[in-house]
N, C-alpha and C. Protein backbone atom coordinates (compact mmCIF):
# COMPACT_ATOMS: atom_id res chain seq x y z
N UNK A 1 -30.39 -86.76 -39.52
CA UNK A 1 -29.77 -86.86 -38.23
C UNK A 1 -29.37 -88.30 -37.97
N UNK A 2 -27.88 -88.35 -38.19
CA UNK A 2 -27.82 -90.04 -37.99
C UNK A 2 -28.08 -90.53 -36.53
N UNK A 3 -28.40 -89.80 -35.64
CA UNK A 3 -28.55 -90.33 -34.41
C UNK A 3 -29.83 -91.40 -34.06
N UNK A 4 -30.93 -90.80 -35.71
CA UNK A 4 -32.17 -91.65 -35.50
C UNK A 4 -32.25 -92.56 -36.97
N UNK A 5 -31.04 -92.98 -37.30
CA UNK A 5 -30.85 -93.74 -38.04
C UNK A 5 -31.37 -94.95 -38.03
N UNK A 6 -31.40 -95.85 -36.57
CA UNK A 6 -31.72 -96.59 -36.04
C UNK A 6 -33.28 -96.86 -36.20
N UNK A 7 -33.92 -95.75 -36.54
CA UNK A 7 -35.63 -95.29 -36.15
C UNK A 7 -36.05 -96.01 -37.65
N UNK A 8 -35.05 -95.53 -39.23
CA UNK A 8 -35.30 -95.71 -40.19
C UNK A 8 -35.22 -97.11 -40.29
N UNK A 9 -34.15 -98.00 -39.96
CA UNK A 9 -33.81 -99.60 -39.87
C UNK A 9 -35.55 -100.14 -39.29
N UNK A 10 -35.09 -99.88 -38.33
CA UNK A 10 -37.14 -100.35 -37.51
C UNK A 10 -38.03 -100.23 -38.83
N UNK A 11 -38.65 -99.04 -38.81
CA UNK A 11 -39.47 -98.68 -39.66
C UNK A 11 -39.23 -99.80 -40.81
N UNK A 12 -38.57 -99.29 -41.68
CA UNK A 12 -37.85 -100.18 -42.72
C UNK A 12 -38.00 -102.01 -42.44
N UNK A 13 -37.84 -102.49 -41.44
CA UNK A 13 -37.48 -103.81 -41.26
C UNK A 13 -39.39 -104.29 -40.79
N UNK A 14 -39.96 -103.47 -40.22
CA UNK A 14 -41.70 -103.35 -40.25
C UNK A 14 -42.15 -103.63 -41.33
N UNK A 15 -41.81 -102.69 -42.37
CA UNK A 15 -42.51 -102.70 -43.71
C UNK A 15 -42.13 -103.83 -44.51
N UNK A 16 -41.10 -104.73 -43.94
CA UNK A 16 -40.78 -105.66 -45.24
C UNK A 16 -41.39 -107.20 -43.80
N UNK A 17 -41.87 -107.22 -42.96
CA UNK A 17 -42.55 -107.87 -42.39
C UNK A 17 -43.73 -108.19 -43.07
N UNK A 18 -44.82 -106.43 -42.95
CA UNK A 18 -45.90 -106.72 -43.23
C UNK A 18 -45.65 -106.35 -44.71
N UNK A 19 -45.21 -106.33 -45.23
CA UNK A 19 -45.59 -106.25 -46.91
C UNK A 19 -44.27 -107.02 -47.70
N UNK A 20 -43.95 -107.76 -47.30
CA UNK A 20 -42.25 -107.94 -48.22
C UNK A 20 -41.89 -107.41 -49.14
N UNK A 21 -41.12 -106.09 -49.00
CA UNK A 21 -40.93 -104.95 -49.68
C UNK A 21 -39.47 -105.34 -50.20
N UNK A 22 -39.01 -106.43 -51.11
CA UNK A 22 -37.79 -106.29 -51.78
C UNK A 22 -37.32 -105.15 -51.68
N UNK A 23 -37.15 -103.94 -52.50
CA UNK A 23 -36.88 -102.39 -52.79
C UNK A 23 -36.62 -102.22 -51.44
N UNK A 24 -37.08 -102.63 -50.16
CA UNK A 24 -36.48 -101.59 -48.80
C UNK A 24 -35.81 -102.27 -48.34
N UNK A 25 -35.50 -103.59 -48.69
CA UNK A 25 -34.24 -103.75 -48.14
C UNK A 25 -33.08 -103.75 -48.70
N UNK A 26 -33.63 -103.87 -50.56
CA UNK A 26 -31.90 -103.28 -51.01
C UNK A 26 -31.36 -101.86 -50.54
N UNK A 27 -32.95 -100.97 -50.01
CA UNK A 27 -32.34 -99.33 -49.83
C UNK A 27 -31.77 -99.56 -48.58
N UNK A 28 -32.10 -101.16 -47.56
CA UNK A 28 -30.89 -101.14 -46.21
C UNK A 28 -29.88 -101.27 -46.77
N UNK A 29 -29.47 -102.45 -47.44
CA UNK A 29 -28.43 -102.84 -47.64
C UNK A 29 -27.36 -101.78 -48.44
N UNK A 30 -27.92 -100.73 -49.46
CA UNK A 30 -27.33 -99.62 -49.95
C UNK A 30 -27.23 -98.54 -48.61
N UNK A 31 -27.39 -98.26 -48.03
CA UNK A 31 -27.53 -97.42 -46.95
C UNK A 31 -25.84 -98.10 -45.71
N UNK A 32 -26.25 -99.49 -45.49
CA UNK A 32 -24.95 -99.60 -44.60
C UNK A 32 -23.76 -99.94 -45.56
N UNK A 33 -23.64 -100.43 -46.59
CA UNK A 33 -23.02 -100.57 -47.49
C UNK A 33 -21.77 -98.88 -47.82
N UNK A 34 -22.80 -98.30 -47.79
CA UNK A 34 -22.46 -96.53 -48.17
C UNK A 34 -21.49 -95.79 -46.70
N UNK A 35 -22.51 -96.87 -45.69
CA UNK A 35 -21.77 -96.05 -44.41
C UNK A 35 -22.71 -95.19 -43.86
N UNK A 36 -23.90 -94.55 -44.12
CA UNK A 36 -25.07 -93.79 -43.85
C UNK A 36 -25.66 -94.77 -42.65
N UNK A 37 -25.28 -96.01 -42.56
CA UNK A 37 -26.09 -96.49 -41.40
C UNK A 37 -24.69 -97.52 -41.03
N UNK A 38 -24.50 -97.61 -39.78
CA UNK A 38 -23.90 -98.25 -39.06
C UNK A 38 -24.29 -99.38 -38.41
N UNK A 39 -23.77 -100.42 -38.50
CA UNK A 39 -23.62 -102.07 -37.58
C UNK A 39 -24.61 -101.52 -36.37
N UNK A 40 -23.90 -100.67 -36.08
CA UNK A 40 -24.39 -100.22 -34.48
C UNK A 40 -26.09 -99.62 -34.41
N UNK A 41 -26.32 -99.00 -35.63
CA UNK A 41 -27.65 -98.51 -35.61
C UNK A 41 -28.44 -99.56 -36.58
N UNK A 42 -28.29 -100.69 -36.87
CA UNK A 42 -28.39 -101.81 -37.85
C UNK A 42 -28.60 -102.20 -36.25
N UNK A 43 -28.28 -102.68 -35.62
CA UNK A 43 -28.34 -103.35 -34.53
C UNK A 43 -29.60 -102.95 -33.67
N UNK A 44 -29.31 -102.26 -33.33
CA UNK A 44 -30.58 -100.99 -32.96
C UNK A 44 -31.67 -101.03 -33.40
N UNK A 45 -31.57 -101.20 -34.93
CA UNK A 45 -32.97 -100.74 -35.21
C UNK A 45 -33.98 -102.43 -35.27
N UNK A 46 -32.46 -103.46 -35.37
CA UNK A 46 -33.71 -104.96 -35.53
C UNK A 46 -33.79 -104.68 -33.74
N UNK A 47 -33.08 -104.66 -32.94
CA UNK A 47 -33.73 -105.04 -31.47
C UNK A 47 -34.69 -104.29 -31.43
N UNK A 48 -34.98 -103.31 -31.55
CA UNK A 48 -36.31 -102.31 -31.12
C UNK A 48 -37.46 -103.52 -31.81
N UNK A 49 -36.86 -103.75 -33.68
CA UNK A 49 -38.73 -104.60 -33.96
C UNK A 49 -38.36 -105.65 -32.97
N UNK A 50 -37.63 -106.31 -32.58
CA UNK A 50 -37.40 -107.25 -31.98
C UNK A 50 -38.59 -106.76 -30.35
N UNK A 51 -38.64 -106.31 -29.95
CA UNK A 51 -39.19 -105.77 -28.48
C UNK A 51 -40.83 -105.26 -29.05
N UNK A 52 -41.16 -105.27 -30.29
CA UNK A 52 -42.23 -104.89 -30.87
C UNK A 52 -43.14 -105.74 -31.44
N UNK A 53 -42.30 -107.17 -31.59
CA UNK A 53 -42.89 -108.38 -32.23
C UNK A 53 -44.52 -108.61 -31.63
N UNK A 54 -44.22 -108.49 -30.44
CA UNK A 54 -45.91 -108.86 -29.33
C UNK A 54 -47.07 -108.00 -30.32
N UNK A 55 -46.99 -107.26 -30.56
CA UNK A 55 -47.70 -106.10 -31.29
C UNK A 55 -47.94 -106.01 -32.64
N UNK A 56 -46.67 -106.14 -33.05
CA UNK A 56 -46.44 -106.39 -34.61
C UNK A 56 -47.74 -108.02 -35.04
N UNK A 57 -47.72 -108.75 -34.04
CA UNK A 57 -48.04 -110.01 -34.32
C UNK A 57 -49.78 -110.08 -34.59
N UNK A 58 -49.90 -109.29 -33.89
CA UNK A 58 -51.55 -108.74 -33.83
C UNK A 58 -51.65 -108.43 -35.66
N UNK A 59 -51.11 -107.75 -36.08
CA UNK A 59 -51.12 -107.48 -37.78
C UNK A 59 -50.70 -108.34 -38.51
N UNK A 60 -50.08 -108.55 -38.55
CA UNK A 60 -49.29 -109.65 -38.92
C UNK A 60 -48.81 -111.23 -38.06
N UNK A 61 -49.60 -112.46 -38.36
CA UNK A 61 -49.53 -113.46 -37.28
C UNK A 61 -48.27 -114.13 -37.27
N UNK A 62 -47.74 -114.40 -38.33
CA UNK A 62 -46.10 -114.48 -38.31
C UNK A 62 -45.17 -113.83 -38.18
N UNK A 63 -45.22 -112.68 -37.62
CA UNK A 63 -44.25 -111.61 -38.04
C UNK A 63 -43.20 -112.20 -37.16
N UNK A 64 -43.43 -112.91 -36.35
CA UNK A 64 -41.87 -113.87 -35.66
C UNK A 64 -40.65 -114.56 -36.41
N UNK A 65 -41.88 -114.94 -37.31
CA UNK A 65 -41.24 -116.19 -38.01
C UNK A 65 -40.53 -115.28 -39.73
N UNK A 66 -41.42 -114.28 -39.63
CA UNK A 66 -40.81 -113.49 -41.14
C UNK A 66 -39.01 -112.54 -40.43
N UNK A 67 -39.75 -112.39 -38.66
CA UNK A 67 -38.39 -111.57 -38.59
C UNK A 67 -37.15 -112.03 -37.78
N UNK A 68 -37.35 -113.47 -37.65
CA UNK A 68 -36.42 -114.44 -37.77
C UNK A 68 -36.14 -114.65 -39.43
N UNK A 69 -36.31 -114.78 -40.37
CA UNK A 69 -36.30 -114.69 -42.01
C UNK A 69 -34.95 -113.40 -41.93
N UNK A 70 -35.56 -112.60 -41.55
CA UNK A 70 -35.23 -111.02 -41.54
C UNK A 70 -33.55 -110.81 -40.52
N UNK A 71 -33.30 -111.37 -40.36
CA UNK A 71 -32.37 -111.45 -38.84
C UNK A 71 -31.43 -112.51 -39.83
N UNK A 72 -31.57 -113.17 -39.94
CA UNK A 72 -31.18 -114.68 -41.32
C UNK A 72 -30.20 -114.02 -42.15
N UNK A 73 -30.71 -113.19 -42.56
CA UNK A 73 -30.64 -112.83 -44.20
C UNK A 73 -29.73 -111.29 -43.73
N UNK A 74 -30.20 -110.94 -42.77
CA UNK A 74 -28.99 -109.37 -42.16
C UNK A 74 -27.85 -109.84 -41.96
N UNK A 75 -27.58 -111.20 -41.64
CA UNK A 75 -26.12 -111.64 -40.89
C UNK A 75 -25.54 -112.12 -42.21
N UNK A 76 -26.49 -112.82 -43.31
CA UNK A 76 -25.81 -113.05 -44.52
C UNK A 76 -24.87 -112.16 -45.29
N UNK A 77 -25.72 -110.97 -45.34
CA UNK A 77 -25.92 -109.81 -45.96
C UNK A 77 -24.62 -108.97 -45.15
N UNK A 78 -24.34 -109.19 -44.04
CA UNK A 78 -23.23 -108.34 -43.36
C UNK A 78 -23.79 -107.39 -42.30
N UNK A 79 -24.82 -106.95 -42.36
CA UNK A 79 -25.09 -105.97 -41.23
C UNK A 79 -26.26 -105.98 -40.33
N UNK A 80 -25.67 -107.58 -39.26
CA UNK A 80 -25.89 -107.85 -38.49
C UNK A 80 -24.55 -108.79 -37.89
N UNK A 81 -24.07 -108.68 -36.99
CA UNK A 81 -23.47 -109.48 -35.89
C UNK A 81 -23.66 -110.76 -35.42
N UNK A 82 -23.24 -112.14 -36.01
CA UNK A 82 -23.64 -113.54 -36.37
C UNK A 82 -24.08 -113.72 -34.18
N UNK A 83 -23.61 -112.43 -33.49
CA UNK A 83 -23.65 -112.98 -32.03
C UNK A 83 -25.22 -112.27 -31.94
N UNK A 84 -25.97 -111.64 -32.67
CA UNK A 84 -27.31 -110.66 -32.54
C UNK A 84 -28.40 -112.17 -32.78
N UNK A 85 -28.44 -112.14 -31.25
CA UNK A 85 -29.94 -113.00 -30.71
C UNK A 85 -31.10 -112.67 -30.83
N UNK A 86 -31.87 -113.74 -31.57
CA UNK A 86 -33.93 -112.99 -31.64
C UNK A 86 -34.15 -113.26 -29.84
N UNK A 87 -34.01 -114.10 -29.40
CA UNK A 87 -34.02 -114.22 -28.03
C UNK A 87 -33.85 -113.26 -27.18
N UNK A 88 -32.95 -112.57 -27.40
CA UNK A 88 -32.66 -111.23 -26.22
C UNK A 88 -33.70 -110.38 -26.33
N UNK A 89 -33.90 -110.09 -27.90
CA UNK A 89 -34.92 -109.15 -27.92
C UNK A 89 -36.17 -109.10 -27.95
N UNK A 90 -36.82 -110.54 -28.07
CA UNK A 90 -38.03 -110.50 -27.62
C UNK A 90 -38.56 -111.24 -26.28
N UNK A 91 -37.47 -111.22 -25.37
CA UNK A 91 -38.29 -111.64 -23.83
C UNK A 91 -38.62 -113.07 -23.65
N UNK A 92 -39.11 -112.84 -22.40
CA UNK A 92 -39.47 -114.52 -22.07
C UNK A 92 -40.71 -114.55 -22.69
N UNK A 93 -41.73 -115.09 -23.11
CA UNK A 93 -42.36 -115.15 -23.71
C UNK A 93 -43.26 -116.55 -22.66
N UNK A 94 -44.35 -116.04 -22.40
CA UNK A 94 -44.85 -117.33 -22.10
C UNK A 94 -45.65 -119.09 -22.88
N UNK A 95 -45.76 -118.26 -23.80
CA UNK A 95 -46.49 -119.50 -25.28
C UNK A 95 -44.94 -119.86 -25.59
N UNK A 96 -43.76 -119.56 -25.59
CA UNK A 96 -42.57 -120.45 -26.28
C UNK A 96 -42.70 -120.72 -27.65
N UNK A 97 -43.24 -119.79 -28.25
CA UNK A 97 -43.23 -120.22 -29.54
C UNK A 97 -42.25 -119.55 -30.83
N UNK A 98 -42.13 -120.20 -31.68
CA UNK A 98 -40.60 -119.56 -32.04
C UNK A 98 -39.43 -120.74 -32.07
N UNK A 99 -39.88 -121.78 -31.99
CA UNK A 99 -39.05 -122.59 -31.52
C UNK A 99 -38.05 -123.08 -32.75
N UNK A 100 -38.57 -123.48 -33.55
CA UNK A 100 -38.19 -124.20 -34.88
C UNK A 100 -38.17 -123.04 -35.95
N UNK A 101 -37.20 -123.39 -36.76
CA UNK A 101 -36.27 -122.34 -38.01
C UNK A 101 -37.32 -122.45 -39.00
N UNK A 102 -37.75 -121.11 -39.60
CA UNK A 102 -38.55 -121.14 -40.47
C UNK A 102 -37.42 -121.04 -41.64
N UNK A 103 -38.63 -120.91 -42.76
CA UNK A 103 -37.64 -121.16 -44.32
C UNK A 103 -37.88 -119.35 -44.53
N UNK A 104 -36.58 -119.13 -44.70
CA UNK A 104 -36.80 -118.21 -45.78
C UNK A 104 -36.34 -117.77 -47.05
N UNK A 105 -37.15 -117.29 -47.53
CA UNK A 105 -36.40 -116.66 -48.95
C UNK A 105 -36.46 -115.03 -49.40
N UNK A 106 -35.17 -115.10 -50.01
CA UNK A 106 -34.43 -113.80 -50.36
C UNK A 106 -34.52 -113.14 -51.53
């Protein structure tokens, strides 16, 4: 059902947080590549981890800084929107942390 296409991106973009799952993100990148997932549900599915980070962080203590990595490397990659802000989607935040560009690698 491509309507919960969006659900698979999340999921998917979780698992390479807490486990850096090379293999799931070439199966993103084969997936919007193909047309099976859309910009639009690519979009979708990082804002949702994006609104999930507070939580995610509890498991994982960087998962900010891996999905800023993650957000990096989608806009490289093409399917993300160079205008798709980590800011919008994770709130005001009262600790401010997040501030400075982590390194990542691909």
């Amino acid at each position: 059902m491509p309507f919960f296409h969006h659900e698979v991106v999340k999921k998917s973009v979780v698992r390479i947080i807490k486990e850096k799952k090379e293999r799931v993100w070439k199966l993103l990148k084969m997936c919007f590549e193909s047309g099976l997932v859309t910009i639009y549900q690519m979009t979708k599915g990082f804002k949702r981890v994006g609104e999930s980070l507070e939580d995610l962080s509890l498991d994982v203590p960087d998962a900010a800084e891996k999905f800023s990595c993650c957000v990096e490397r989608a806009k490289v990659d093409g399917f993300l929107d160079e205008s798709f802000a980590i800011e919008e989607t994770q709130g005001k935040k009262e600790n401010g942390s997040s501030s400075s560009a982590p390194t990542c690698t691909s």
